[in-house]
Protein backbone atom coordinates (compact mmCIF):
# COMPACT_ATOMS: atom_id res chain seq x y z
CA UNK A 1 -79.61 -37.59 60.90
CA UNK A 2 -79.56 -33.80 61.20
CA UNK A 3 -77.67 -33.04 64.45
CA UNK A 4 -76.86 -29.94 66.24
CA UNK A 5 -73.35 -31.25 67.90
CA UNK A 6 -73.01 -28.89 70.73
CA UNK A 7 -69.91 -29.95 71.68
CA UNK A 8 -68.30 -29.42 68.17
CA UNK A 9 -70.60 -26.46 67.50
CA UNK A 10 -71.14 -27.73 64.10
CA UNK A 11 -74.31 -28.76 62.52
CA UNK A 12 -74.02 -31.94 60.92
CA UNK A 13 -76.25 -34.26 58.45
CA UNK A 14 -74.68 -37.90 59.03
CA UNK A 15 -75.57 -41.44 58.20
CA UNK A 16 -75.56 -44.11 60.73
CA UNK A 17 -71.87 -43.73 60.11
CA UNK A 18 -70.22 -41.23 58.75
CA UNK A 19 -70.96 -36.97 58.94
CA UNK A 20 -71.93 -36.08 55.36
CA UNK A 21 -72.43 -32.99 55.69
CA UNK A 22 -70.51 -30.38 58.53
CA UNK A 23 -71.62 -26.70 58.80
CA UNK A 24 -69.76 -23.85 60.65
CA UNK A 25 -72.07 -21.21 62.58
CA UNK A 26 -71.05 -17.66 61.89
CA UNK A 27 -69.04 -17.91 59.32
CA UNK A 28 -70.96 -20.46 57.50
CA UNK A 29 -68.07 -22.88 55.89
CA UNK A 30 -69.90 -26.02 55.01
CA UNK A 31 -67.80 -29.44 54.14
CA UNK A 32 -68.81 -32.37 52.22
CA UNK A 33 -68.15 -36.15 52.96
CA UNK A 34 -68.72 -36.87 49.21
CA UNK A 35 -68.64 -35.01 45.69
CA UNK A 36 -70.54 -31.95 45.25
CA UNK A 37 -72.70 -31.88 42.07
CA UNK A 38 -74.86 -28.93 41.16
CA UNK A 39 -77.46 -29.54 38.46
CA UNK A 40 -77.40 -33.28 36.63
CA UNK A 41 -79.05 -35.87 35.43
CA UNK A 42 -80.31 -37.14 38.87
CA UNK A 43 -81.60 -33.78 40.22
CA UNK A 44 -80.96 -30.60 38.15
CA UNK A 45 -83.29 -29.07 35.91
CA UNK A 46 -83.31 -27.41 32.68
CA UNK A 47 -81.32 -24.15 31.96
CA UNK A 48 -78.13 -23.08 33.05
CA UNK A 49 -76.31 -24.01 36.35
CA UNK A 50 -74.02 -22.07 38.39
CA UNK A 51 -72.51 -21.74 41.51
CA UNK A 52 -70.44 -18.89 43.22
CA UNK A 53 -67.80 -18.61 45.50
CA UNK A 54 -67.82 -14.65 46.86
CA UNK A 55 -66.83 -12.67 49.59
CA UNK A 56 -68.43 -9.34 50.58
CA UNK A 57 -65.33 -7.80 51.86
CA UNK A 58 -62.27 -10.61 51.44
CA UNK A 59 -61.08 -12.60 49.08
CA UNK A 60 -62.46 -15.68 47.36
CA UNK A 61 -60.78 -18.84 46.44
CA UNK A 62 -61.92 -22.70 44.76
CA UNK A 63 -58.79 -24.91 46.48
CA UNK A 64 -58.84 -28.22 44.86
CA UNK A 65 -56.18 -30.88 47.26
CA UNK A 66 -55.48 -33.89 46.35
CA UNK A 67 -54.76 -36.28 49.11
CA UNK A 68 -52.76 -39.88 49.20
CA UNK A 69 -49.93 -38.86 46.81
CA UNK A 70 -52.98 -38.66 44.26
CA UNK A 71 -53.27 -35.86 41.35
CA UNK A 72 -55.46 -33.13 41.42
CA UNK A 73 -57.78 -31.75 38.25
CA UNK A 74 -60.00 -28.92 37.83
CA UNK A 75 -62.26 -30.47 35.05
CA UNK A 76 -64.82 -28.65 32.72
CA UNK A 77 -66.85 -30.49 30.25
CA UNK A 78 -68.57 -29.08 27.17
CA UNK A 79 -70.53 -31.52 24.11
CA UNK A 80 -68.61 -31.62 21.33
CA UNK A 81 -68.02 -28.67 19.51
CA UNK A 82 -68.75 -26.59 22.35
CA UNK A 83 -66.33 -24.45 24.67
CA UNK A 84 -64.68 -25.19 28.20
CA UNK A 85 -64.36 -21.77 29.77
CA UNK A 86 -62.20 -20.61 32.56
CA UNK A 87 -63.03 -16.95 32.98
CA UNK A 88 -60.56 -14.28 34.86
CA UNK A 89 -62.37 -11.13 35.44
CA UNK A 90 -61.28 -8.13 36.62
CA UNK A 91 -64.01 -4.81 36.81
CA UNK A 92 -65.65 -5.08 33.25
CA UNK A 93 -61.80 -6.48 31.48
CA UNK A 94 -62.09 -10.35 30.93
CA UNK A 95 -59.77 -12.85 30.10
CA UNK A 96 -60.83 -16.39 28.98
CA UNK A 97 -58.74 -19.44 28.75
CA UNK A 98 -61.33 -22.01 26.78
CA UNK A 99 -60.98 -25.36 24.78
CA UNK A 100 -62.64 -23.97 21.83
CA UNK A 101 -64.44 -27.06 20.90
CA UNK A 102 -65.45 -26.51 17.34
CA UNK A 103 -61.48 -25.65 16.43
CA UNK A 104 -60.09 -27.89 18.07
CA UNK A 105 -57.66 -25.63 20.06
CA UNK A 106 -56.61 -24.27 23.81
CA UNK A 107 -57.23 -20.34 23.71
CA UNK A 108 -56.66 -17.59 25.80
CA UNK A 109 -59.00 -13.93 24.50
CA UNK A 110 -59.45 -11.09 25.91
CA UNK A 111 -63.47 -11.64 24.85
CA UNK A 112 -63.06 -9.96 21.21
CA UNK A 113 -59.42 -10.89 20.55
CA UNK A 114 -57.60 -14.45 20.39
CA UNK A 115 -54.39 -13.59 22.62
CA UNK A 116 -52.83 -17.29 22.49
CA UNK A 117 -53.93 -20.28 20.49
CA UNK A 118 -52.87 -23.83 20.88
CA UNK A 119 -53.89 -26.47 18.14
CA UNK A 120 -54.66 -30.18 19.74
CA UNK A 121 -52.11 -32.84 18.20
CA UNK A 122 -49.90 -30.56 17.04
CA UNK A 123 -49.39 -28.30 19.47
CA UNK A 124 -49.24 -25.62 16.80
CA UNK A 125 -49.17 -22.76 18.89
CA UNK A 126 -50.21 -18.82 17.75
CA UNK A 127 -49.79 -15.60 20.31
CA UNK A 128 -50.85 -12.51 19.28
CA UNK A 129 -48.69 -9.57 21.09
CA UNK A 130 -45.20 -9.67 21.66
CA UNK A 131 -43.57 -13.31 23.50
CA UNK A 132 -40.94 -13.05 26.73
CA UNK A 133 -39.18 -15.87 27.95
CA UNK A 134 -37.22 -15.15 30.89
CA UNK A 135 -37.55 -14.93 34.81
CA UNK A 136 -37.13 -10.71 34.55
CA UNK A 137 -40.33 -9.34 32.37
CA UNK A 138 -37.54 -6.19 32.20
CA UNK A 139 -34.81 -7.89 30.68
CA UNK A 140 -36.49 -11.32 29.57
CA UNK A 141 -33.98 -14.05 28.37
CA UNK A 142 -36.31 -14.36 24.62
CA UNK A 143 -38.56 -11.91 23.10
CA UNK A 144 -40.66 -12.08 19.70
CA UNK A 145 -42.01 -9.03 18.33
CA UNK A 146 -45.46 -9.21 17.02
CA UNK A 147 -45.50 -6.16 14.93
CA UNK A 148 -42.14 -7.01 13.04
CA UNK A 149 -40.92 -10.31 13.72
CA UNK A 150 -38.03 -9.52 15.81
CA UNK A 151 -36.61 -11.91 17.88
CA UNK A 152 -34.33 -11.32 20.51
CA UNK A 153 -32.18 -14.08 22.67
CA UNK A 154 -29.72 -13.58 24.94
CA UNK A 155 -28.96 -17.56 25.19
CA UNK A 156 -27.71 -20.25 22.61
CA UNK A 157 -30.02 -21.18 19.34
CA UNK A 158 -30.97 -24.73 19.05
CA UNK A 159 -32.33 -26.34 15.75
CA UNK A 160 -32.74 -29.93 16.34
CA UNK A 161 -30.60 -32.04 18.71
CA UNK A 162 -27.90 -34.96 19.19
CA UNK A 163 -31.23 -37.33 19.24
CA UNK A 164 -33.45 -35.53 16.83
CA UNK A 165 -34.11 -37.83 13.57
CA UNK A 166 -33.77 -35.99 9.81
CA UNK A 167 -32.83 -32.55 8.20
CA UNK A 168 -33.04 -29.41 9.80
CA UNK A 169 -32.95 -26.21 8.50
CA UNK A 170 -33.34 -22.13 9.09
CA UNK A 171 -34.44 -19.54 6.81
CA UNK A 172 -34.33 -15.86 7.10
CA UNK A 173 -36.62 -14.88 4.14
CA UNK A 174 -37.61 -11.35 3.40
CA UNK A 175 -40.53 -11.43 0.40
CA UNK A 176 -39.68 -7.85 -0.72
CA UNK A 177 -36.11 -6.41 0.78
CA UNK A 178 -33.31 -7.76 2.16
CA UNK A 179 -32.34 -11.03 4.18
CA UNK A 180 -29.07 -10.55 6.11
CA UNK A 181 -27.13 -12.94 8.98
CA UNK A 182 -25.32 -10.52 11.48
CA UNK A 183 -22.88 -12.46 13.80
CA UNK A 184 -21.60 -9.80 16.26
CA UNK A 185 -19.36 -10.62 19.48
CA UNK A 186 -18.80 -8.19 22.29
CA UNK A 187 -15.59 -6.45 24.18
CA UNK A 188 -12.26 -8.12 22.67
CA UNK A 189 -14.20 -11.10 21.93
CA UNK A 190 -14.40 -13.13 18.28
CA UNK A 191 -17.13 -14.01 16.10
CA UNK A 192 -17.51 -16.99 13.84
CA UNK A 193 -19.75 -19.33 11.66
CA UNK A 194 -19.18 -22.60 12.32
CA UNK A 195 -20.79 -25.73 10.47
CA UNK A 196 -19.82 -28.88 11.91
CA UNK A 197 -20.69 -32.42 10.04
CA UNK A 198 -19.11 -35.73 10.94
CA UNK A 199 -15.88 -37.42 9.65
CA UNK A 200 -15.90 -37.25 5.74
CA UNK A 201 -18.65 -35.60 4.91
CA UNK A 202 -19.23 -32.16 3.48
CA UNK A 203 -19.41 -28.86 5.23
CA UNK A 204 -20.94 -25.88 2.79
CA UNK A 205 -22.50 -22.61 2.45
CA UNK A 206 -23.96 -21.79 -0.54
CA UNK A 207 -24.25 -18.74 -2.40
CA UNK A 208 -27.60 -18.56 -4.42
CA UNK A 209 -29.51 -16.45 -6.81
CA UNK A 210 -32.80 -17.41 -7.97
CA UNK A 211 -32.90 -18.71 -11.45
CA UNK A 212 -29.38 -18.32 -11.53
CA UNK A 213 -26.36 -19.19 -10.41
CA UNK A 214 -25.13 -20.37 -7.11
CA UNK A 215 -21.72 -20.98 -5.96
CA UNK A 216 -21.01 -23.44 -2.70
CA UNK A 217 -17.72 -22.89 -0.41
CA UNK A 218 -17.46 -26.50 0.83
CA UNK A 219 -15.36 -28.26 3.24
CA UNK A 220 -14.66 -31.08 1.32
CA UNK A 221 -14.19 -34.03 4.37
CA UNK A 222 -12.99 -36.94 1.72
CA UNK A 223 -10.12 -34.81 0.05
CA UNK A 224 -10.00 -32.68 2.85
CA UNK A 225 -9.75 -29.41 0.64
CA UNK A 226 -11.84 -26.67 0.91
CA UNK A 227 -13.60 -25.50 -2.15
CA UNK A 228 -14.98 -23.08 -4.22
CA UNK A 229 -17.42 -24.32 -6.53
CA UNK A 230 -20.61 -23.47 -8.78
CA UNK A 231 -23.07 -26.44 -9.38
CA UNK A 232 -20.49 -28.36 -11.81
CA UNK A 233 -16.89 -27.19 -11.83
CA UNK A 234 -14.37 -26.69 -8.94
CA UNK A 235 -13.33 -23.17 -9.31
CA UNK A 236 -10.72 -22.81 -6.46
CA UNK A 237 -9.24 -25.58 -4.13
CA UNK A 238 -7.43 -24.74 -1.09
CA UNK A 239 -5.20 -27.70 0.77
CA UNK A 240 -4.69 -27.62 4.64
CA UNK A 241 -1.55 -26.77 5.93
CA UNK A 242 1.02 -26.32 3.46
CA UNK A 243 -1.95 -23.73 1.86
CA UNK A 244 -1.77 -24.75 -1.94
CA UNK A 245 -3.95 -23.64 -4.23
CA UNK A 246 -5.54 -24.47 -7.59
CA UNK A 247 -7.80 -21.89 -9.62
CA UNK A 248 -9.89 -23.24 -12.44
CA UNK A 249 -9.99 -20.21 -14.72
CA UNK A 250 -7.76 -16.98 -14.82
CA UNK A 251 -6.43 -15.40 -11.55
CA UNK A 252 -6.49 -11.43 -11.52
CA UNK A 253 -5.36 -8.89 -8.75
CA UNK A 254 -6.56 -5.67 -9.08
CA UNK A 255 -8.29 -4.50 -12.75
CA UNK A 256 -11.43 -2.89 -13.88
CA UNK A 257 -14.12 -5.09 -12.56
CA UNK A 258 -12.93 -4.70 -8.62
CA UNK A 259 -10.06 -3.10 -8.58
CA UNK A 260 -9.26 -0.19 -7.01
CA UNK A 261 -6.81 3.11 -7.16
CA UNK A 262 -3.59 2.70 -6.38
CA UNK A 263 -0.88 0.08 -6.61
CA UNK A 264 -1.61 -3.66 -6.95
CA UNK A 265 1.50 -6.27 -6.12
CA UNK A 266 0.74 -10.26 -5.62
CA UNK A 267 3.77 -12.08 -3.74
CA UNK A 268 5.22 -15.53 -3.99
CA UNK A 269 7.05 -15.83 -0.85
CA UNK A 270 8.88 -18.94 1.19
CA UNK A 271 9.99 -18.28 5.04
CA UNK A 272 12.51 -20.91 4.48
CA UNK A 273 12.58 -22.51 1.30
CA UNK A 274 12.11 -22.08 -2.38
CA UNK A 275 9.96 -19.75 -4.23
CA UNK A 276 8.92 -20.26 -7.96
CA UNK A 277 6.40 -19.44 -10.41
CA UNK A 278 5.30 -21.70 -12.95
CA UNK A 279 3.65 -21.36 -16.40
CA UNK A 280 2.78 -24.48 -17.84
CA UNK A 281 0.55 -24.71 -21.14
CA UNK A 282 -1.22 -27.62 -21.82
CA UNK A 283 -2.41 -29.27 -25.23
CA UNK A 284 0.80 -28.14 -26.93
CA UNK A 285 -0.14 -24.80 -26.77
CA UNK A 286 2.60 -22.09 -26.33
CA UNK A 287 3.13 -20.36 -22.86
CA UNK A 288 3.56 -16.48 -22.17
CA UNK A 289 4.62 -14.36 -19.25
CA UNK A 290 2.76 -11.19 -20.04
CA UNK A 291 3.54 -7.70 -18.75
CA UNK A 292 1.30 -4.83 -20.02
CA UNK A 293 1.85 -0.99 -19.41
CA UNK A 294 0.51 1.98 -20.84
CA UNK A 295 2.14 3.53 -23.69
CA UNK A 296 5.10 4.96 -22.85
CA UNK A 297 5.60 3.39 -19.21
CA UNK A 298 7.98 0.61 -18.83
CA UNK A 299 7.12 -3.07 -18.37
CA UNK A 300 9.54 -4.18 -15.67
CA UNK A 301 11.17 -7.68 -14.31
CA UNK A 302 12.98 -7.37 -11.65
CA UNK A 303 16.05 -10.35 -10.13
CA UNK A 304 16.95 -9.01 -7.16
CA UNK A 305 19.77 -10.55 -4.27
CA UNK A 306 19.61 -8.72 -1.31
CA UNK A 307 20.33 -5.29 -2.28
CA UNK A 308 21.45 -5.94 -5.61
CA UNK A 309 18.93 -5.39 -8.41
CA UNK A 310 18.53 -6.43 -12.66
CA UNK A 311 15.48 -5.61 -14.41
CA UNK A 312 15.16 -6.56 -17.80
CA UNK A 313 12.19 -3.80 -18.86
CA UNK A 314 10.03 -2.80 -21.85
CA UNK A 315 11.35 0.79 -21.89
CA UNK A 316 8.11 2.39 -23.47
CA UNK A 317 9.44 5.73 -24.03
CA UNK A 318 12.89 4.55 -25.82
CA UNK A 319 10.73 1.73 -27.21
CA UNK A 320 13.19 -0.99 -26.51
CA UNK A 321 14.17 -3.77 -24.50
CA UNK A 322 16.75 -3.62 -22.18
CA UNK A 323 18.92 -5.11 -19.05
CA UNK A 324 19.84 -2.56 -16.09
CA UNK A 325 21.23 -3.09 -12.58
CA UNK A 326 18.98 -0.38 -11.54
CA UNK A 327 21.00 2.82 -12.45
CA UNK A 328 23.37 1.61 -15.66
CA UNK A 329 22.07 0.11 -18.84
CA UNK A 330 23.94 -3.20 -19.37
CA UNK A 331 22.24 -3.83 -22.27
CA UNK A 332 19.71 -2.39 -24.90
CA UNK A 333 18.22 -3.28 -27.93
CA UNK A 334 15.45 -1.72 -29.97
CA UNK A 335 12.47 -2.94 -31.74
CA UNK A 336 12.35 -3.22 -35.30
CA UNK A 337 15.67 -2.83 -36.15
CA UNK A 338 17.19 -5.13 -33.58
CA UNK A 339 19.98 -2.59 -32.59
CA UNK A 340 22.01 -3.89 -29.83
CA UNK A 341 24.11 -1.95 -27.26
CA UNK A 342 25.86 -4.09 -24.50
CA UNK A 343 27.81 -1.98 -21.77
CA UNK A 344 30.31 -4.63 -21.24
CA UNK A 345 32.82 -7.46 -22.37
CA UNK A 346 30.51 -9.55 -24.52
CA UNK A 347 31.31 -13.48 -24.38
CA UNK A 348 29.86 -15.91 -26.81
CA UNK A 349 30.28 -19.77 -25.64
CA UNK A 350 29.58 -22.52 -23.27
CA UNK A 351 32.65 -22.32 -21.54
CA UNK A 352 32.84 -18.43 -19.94
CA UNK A 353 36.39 -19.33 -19.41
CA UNK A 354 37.31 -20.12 -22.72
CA UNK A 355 34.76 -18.62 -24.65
CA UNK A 356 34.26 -19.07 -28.42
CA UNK A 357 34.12 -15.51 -29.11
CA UNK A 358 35.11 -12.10 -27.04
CA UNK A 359 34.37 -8.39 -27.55
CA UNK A 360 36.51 -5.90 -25.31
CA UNK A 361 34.21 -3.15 -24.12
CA UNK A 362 37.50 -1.21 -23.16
CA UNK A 363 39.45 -1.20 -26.01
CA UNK A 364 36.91 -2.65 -28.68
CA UNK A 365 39.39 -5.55 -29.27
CA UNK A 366 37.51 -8.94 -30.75
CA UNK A 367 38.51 -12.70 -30.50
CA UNK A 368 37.21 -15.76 -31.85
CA UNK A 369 37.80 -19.03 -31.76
CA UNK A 370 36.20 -20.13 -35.00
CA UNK A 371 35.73 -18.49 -38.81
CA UNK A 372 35.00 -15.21 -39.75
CA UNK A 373 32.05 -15.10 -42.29
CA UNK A 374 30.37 -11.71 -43.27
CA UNK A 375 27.63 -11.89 -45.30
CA UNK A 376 26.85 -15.63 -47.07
CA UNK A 377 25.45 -17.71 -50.00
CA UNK A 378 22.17 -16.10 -49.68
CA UNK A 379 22.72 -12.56 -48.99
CA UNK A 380 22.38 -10.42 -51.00
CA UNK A 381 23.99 -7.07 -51.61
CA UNK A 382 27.65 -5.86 -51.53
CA UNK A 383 29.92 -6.80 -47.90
CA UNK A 384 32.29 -5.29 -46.44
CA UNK A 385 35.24 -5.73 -43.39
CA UNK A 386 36.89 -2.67 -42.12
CA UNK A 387 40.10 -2.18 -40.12
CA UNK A 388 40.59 1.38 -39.38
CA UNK A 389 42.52 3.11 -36.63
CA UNK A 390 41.81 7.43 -36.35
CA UNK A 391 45.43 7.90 -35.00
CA UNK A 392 47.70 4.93 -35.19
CA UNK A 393 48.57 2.15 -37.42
CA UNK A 394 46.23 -0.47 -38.63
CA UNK A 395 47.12 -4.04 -39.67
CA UNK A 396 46.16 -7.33 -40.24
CA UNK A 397 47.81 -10.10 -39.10
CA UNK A 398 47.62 -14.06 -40.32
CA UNK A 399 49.45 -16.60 -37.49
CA UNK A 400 49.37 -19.69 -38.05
CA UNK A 401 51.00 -22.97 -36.44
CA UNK A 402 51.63 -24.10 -40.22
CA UNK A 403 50.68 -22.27 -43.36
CA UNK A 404 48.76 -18.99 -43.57
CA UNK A 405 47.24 -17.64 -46.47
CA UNK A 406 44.68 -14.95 -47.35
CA UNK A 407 42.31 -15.84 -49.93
CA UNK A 408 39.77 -13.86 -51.89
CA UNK A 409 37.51 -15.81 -54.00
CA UNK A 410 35.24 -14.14 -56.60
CA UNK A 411 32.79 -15.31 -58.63
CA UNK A 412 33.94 -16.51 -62.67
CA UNK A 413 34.44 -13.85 -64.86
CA UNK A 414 35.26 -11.18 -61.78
CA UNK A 415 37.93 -9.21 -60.59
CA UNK A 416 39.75 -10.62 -56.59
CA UNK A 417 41.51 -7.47 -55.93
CA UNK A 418 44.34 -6.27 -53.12
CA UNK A 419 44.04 -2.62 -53.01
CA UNK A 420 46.96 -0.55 -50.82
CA UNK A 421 45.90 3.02 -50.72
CA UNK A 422 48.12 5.64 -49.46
CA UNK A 423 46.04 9.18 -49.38
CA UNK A 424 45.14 9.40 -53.21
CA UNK A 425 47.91 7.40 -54.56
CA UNK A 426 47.29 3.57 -54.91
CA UNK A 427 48.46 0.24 -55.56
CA UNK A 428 46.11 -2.63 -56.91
CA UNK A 429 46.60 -6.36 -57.71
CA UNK A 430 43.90 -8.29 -59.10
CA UNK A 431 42.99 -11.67 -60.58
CA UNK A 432 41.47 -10.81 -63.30
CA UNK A 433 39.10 -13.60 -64.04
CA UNK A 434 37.33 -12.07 -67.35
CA UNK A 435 41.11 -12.74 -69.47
CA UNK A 436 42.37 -14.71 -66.75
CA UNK A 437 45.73 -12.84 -65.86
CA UNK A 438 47.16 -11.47 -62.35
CA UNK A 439 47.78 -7.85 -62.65
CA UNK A 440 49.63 -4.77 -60.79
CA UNK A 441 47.87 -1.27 -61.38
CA UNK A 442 48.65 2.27 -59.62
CA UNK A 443 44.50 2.75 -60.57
CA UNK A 444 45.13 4.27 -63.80
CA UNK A 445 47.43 2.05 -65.47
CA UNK A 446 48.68 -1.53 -65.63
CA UNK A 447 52.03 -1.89 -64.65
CA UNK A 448 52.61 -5.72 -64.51
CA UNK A 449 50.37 -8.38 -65.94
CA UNK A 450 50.97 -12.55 -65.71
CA UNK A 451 48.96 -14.77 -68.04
CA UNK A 452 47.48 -18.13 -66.43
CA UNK A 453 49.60 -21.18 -67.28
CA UNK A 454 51.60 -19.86 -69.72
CA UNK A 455 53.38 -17.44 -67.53
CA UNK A 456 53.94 -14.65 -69.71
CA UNK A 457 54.81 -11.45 -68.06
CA UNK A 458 54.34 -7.87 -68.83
CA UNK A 459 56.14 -4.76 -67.11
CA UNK A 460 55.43 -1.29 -68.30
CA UNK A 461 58.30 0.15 -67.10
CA UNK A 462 62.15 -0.60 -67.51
CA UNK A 463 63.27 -3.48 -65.40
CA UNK A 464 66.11 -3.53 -63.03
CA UNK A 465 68.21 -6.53 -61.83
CA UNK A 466 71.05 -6.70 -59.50
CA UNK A 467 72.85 -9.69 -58.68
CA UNK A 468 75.96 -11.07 -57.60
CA UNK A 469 76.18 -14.61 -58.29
CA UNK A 470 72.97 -15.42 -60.40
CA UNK A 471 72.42 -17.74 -63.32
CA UNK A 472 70.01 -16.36 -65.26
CA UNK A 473 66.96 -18.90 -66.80
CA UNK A 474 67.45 -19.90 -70.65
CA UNK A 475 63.88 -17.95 -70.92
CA UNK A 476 64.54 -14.53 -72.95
CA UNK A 477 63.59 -10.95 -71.51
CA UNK A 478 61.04 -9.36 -74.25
């Protein structure tokens, strides 16, 4: 039925019960009972199809509604291989948003230019220009940069997730100049690099160089150390808390390699306990605490108590070794020779209160416990022992709880001799070992003589006795 409704003021074509078709005088809006197909098997023709949707002076819209809760599709079908084509043209500019059949892929082009690809499957997705993410085009909340790469965020990175299966990894790569990581916080705020793993297992950031070596700072979670390593040794190992730690190889401050001008010091240093360094050598190997100074300069150990101060020093310039309390030398002795000067009383022994021997800085007075023995069996050379006093009397004096003697031993054949000098003039008494007899000379002459055994005597000079009651031996005077 085609029916001019007057009352409705519609023209309709219906069936026997439903309007198919409604049309709107005037304005001309048409609606359909059914779908609208232009073209197709049942009707169309060959060659393209089209229809249009325009106004002459307003605008023009397709609105596709869905009714019953139901979803709602625009739907363009192409063969295969061939394109689906949404086209948004403004003036002569176009852009096209087309499932680019023979690739496989969701574009958007400007007609010459591929603006935004999207692979099916993978969602592999390329844009051309620069990408913002944000709800303010002005100050978007991502940007990538298509000339340079740049990205820009101004919210947390992401790489994987609490539920996201297998590794994960980032790479800044540069193919011909440098690759950098810059971690900078704002205001009075902190920056860090954190890398978090679960319980026991390894933290690291490794330090590589292609074809060479590479050196890993790890977070060891088993020993709970943090280490320093290249891909077989630990070089340095660092324990939580009390802070210990353990080099591999030699430990330098300072020096030619890094060093620079100025002063260098390293500290040992306990808030409220003991502080020590230790030099142990291993593999019976001997151990040395080195200090090195220019030639000249002094090589200086300092034991300091509060205030108070000894170094024991190298002094380079005096080229010898001594022991100050930081303006007096206490003690000195030189290299080569072994010459020793000691500012003080010097006290040899383990008991300091009893020592074994004693040497009076003051007055140069000397006491021992034990014998006197200058020279030896095998030195050679002549020794000698000298008591001398620049103003006053010198002396020797033997004490003894029971006998004393003084005894001179020379070799057979030799001369043990008591000489008693007085200015040029002296007095001499010798064994005289090569005719064994015990003599008196003034130097010159002999002026008593005693043979061994047989006792005879020999005076040069006349012979003197006085006596009051004295029985003289039946020996006759020759």
């Amino acid at each position: 039925h085609i029916v001019n409704k007057g009352m409705r003021d519609r023209l309709v074509i219906a069936d026997n019960e439903h309007d198919l078709a409604v049309f709107t005088p005037v304005v001309g809006d048409v609606k359909y009972r059914g779908d609208f197909t232009v073209g197709g098997g049942l009707i169309g023709s060959a060659g393209p199809k089209a229809m249009t949707i325009r106004s002459l002076d307003s605008a023009a819209s397709l609105n596709l509604i869905s009714g019953n809760r139901s979803n709602v599709e625009l739907k363009l079908s192409a063969p295969d291989n061939k394109d689906s084509i949404i086209t948004l043209a403004e003036g002569s500019n176009r852009f096209h948003i087309l499932n680019h059949g023979s690739a496989d892929k969701l574009m958007i082009t400007d007609g010459s230019t591929e603006l935004m690809g999207i692979y099916r499957g993978s969602g592999d997705t390329y844009v051309r220009g620069q990408l913002k993410i944000g709800r303010d085009p002005a100050n978007p909340m991502f940007v990538a940069e298509s000339q340079n790469g740049d990205v820009g965020m101004q919210g947390d990175l992401t790489i994987g997730g609490r539920s996201i299966r297998g590794a994960r990894s980032a790479t800044i790569r540069s193919k011909d100049a440098a690759a950098m990581l810059h971690i900078q916080s704002g205001g009075p705020n902190d920056a860090g690099l954190k890398i978090t793993t679960p319980h026991n297992r390894n933290a690291s950031i490794t330090l590589k160089e292609t074809n060479g070596t590479a050196f890993h700072i790890v977070n060891k979670g088993m020993r709970d150390r943090l280490v320093i390593a290249d891909n077989e040794h630990d070089l340095a190992v660092f324990t939580p808390v009390v802070g210990d730690v353990k080099y591999r190889g030699d430990f330098t401050v300072g020096g030619g390699l890094i060093g620079s001008a100025g002063p260098k010091a390293m500290t040992i240093r306990s808030l409220d306990s003991a502080a020590s360094l230790n030099l142990i050598s291993g593999n019976r190997s001997n151990v040395e605490l080195k200090l090195s100074a220019p030639d000249n300069k002094d090589s200086i150990i300092t034991l300091a108590e509060g205030s108070n101060r000894f170094h024991i020093l190298n002094h380079g310039s005096a080229d010898k070794l001594m022991i100050t309390d930081g303006s007096t030398e206490l003690m000195g002795i030189y290299r080569g020779s072994g010459d020793t000067y000691v500012r003080g009383q010097l006290k040899i022994g383990r008991n300091p209160i009893d020592p074994m021997f004693v040497a009076e800085s003051q007055n140069g007075d000397v006491g021992m416990q034990g014998d006197l023995t200058i020279g030896g069996r095998s030195i050679r050379g002549a020794r000698s022992a000298t008591i001398q006093s620049s103003d006053s009397d010198a002396s020797l004096d033997l004490i003894a709880a029971t006998d004393a003697s003084l005894t001179l031993n020379a070799a057979a054949d030799n001369l043990a001799t008591i000489t008693m000098n007085e200015g040029n003039h002296s007095f001499v008494m010798q064994n005289r070992g090569f005719d064994d007899q015990f003599v008196l000379t003034d130097g010159e002459h002999t002026l008593m003589s005693i043979n061994r055994t047989s006792g005879n005597t020999h005076f040069r000079g006349q012979i003197t006795v006085s006596y009051t009651h004295l029985t003289l031996p039946t020996k006759r005077i020759v």
